[in-house]
N, C-alpha and C. Protein backbone atom coordinates (compact mmCIF):
# COMPACT_ATOMS: atom_id res chain seq x y z
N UNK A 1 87.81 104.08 107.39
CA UNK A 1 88.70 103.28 106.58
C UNK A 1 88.39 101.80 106.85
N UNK A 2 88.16 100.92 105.65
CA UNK A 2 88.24 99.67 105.84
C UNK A 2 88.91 98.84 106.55
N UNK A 3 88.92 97.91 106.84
CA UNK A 3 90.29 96.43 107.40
C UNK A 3 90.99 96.54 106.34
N UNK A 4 90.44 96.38 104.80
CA UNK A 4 91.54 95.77 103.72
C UNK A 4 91.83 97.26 103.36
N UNK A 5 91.59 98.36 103.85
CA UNK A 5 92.78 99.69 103.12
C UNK A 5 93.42 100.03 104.24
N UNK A 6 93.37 99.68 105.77
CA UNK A 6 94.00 99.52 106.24
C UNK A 6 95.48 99.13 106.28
N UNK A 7 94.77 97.55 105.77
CA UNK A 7 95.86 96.41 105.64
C UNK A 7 96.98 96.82 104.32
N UNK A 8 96.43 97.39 103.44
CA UNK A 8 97.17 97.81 102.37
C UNK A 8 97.63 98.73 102.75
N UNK A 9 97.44 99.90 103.35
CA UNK A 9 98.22 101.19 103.63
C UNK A 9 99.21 100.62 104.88
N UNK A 10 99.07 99.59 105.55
CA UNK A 10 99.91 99.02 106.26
C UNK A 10 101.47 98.67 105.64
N UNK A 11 100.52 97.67 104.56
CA UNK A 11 101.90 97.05 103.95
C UNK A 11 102.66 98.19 102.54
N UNK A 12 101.98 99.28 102.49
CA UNK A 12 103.05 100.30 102.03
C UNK A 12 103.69 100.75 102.86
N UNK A 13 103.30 100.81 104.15
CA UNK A 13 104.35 101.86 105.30
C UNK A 13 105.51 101.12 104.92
N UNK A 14 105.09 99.54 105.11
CA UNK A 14 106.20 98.21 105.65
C UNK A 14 107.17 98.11 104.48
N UNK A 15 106.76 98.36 103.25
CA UNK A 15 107.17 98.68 102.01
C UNK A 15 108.32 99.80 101.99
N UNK A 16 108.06 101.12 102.78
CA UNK A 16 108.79 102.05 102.71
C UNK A 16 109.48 102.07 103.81
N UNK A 17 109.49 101.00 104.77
CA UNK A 17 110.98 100.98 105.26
C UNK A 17 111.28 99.37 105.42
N UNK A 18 111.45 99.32 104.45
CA UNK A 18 111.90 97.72 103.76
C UNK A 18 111.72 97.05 104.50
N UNK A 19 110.51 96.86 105.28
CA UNK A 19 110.36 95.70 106.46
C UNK A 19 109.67 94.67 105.52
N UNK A 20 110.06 94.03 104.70
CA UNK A 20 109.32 92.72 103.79
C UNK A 20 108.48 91.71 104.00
N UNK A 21 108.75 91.08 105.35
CA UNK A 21 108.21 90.22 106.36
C UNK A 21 106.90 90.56 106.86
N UNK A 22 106.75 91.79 107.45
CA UNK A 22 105.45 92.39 107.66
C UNK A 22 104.49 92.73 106.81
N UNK A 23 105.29 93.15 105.29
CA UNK A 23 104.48 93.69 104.06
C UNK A 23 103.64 92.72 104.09
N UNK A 24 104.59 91.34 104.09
CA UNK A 24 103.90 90.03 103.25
C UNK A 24 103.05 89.67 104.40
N UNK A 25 102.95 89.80 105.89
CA UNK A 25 101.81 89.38 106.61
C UNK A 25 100.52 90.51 106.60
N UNK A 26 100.65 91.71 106.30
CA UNK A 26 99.80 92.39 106.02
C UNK A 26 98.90 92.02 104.22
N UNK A 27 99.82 91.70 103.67
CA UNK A 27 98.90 91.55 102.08
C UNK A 27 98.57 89.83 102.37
N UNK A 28 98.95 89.02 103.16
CA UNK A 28 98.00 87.92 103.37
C UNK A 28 97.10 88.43 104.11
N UNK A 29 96.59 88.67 105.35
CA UNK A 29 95.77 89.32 105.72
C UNK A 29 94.58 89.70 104.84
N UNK A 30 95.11 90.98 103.82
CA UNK A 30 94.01 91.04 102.84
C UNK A 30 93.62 89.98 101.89
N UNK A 31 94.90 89.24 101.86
CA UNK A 31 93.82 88.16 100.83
C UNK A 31 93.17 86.88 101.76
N UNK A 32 93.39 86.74 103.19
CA UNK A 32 92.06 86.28 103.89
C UNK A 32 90.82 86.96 104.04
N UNK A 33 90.88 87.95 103.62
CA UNK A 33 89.69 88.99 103.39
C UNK A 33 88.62 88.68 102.41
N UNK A 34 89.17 88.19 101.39
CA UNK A 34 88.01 87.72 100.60
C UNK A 34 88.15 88.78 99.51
N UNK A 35 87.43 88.20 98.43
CA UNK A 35 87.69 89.05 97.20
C UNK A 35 88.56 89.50 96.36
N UNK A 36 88.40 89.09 95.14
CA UNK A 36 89.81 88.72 94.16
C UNK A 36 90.77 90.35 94.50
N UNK A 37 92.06 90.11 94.47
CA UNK A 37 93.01 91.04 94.69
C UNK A 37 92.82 92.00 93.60
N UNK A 38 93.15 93.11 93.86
CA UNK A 38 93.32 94.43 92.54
C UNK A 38 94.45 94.24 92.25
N UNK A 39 94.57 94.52 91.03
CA UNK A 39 96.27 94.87 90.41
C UNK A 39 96.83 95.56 91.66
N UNK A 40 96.81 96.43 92.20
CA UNK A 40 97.50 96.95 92.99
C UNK A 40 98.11 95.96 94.21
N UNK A 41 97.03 95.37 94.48
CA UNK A 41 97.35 94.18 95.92
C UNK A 41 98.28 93.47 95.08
N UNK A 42 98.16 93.26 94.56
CA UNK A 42 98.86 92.09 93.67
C UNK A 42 100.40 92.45 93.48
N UNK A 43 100.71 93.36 93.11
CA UNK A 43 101.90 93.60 92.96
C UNK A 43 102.64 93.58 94.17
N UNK A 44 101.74 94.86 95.59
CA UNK A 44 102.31 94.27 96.71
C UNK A 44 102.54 93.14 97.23
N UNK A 45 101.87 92.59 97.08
CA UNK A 45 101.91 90.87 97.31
C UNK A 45 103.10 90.39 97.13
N UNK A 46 103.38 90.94 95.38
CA UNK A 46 104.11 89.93 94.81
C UNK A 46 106.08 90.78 95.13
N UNK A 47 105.83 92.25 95.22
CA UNK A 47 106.96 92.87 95.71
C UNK A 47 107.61 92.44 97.27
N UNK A 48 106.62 92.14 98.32
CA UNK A 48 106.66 91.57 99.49
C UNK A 48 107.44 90.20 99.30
N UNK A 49 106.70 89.28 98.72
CA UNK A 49 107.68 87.99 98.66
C UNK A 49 108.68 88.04 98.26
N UNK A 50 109.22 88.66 97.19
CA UNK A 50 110.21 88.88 96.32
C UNK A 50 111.68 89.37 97.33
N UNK A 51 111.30 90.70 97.99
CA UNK A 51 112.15 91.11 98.70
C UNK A 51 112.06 90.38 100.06
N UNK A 52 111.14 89.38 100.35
CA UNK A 52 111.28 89.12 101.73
C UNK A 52 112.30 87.17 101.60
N UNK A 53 112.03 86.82 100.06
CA UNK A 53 112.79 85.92 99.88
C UNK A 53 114.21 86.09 99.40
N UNK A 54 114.17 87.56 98.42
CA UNK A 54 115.53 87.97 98.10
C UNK A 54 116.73 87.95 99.08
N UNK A 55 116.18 88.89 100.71
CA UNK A 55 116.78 88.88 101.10
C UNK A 55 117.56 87.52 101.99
N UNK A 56 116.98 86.48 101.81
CA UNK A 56 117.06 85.46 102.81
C UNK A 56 118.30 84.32 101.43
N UNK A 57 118.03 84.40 100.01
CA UNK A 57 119.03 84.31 99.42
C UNK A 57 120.11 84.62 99.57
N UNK A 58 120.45 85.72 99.72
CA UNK A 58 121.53 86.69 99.89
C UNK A 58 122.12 86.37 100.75
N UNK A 59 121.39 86.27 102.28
CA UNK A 59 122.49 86.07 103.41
C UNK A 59 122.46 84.66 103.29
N UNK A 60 121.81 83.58 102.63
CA UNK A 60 122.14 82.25 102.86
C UNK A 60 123.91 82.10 101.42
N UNK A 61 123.49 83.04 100.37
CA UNK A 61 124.64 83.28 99.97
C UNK A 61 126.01 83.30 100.26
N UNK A 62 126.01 84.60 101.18
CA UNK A 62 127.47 84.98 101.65
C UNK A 62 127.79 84.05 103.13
N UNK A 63 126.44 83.34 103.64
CA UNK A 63 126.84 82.42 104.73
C UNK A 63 127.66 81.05 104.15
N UNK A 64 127.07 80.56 103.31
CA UNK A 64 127.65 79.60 102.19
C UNK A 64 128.87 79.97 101.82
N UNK A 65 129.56 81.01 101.43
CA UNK A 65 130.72 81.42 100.93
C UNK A 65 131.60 81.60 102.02
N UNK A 66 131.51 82.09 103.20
CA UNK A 66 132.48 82.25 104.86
C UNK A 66 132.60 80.70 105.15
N UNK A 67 131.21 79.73 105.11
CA UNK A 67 131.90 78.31 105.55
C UNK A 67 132.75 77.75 104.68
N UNK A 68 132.63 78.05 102.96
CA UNK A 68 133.60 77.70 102.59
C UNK A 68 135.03 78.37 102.69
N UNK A 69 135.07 79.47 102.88
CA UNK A 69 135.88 79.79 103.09
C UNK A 69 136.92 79.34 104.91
N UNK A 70 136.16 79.26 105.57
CA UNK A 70 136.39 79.05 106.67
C UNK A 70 137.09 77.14 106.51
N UNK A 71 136.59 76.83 105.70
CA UNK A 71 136.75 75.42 105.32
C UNK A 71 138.37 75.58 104.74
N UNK A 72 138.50 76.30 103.85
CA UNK A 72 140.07 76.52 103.07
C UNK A 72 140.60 76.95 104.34
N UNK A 73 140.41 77.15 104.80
CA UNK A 73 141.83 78.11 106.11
C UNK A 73 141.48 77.22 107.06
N UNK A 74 141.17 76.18 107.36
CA UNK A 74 141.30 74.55 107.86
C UNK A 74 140.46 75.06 109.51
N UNK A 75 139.80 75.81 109.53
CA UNK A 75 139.11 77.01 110.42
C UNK A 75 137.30 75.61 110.65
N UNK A 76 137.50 74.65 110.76
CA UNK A 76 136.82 73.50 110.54
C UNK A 76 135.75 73.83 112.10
N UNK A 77 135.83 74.14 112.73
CA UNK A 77 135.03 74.67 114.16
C UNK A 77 134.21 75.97 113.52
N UNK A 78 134.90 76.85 112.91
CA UNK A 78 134.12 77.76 112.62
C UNK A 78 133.17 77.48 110.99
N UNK A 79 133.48 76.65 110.28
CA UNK A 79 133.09 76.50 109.08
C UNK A 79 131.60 75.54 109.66
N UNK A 80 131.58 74.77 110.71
CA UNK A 80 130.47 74.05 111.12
C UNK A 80 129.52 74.96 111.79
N UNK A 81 130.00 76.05 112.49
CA UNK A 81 128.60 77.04 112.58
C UNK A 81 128.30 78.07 111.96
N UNK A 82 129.25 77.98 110.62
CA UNK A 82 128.29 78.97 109.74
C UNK A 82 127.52 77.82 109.28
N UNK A 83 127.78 77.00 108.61
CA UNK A 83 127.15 75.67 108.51
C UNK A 83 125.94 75.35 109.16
N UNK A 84 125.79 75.69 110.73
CA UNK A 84 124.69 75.72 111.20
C UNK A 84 123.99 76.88 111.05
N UNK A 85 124.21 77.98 110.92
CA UNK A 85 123.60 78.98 110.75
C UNK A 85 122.86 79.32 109.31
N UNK A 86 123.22 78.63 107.79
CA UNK A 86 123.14 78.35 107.24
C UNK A 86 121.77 77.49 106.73
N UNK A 87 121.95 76.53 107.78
CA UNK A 87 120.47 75.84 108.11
C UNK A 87 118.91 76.50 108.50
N UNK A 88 119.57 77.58 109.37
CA UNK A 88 118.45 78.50 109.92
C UNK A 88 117.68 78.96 108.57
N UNK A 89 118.89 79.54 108.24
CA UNK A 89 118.02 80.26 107.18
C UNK A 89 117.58 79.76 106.10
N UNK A 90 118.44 78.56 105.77
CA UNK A 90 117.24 77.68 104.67
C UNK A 90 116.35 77.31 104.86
N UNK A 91 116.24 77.24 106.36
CA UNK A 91 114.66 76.37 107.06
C UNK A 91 113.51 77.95 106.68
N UNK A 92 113.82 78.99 106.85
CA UNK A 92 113.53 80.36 106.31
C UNK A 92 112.73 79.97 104.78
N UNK A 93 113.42 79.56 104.15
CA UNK A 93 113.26 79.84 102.67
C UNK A 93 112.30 78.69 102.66
């Protein structure tokens, strides 16, 4: 077996248990490999980012929504570290 069917049968494992992060360092990998991507890479590629940015939306989402909320219930100590936590993960995105 090759490096790059390796690397691709890698990032389907990573695929099938929603590890997104790894998909997407395994399908870079192949495209430091050299040689234009197949439709197939490609989609992994493009399914990898998708879910590995989706998910980082999401929790920057509902983190955004607890500080405000934490903000209405005058909860001002706790609304500053979702606030910070918040940061993390935009620095993420």
């Amino acid at each position: 077996m090759s490096n790059r069917d390796k690397e691709v049968y890698f990032a389907k494992l990573a695929e099938q248990a929603e590890r997104y992060d790894e998909m997407s360092e395994h399908m870079e990998n192949v495209g430091k490999l050299g040689n234009e991507l197949s439709m197939e890479e490609r989609h992994l590629l493009t399914v990898a980012w998708q879910n590995a940015v989706g998910s980082r939306r999401a929790a920057w989402s509902v983190i955004t929504s607890v500080a405000q909320e934490e903000t209405n219930k005058g909860n001002n100590a706790n609304a500053e570290l979702a606030k910070e936590y918040c940061k993390k993960v935009e620095g993420e995105l």
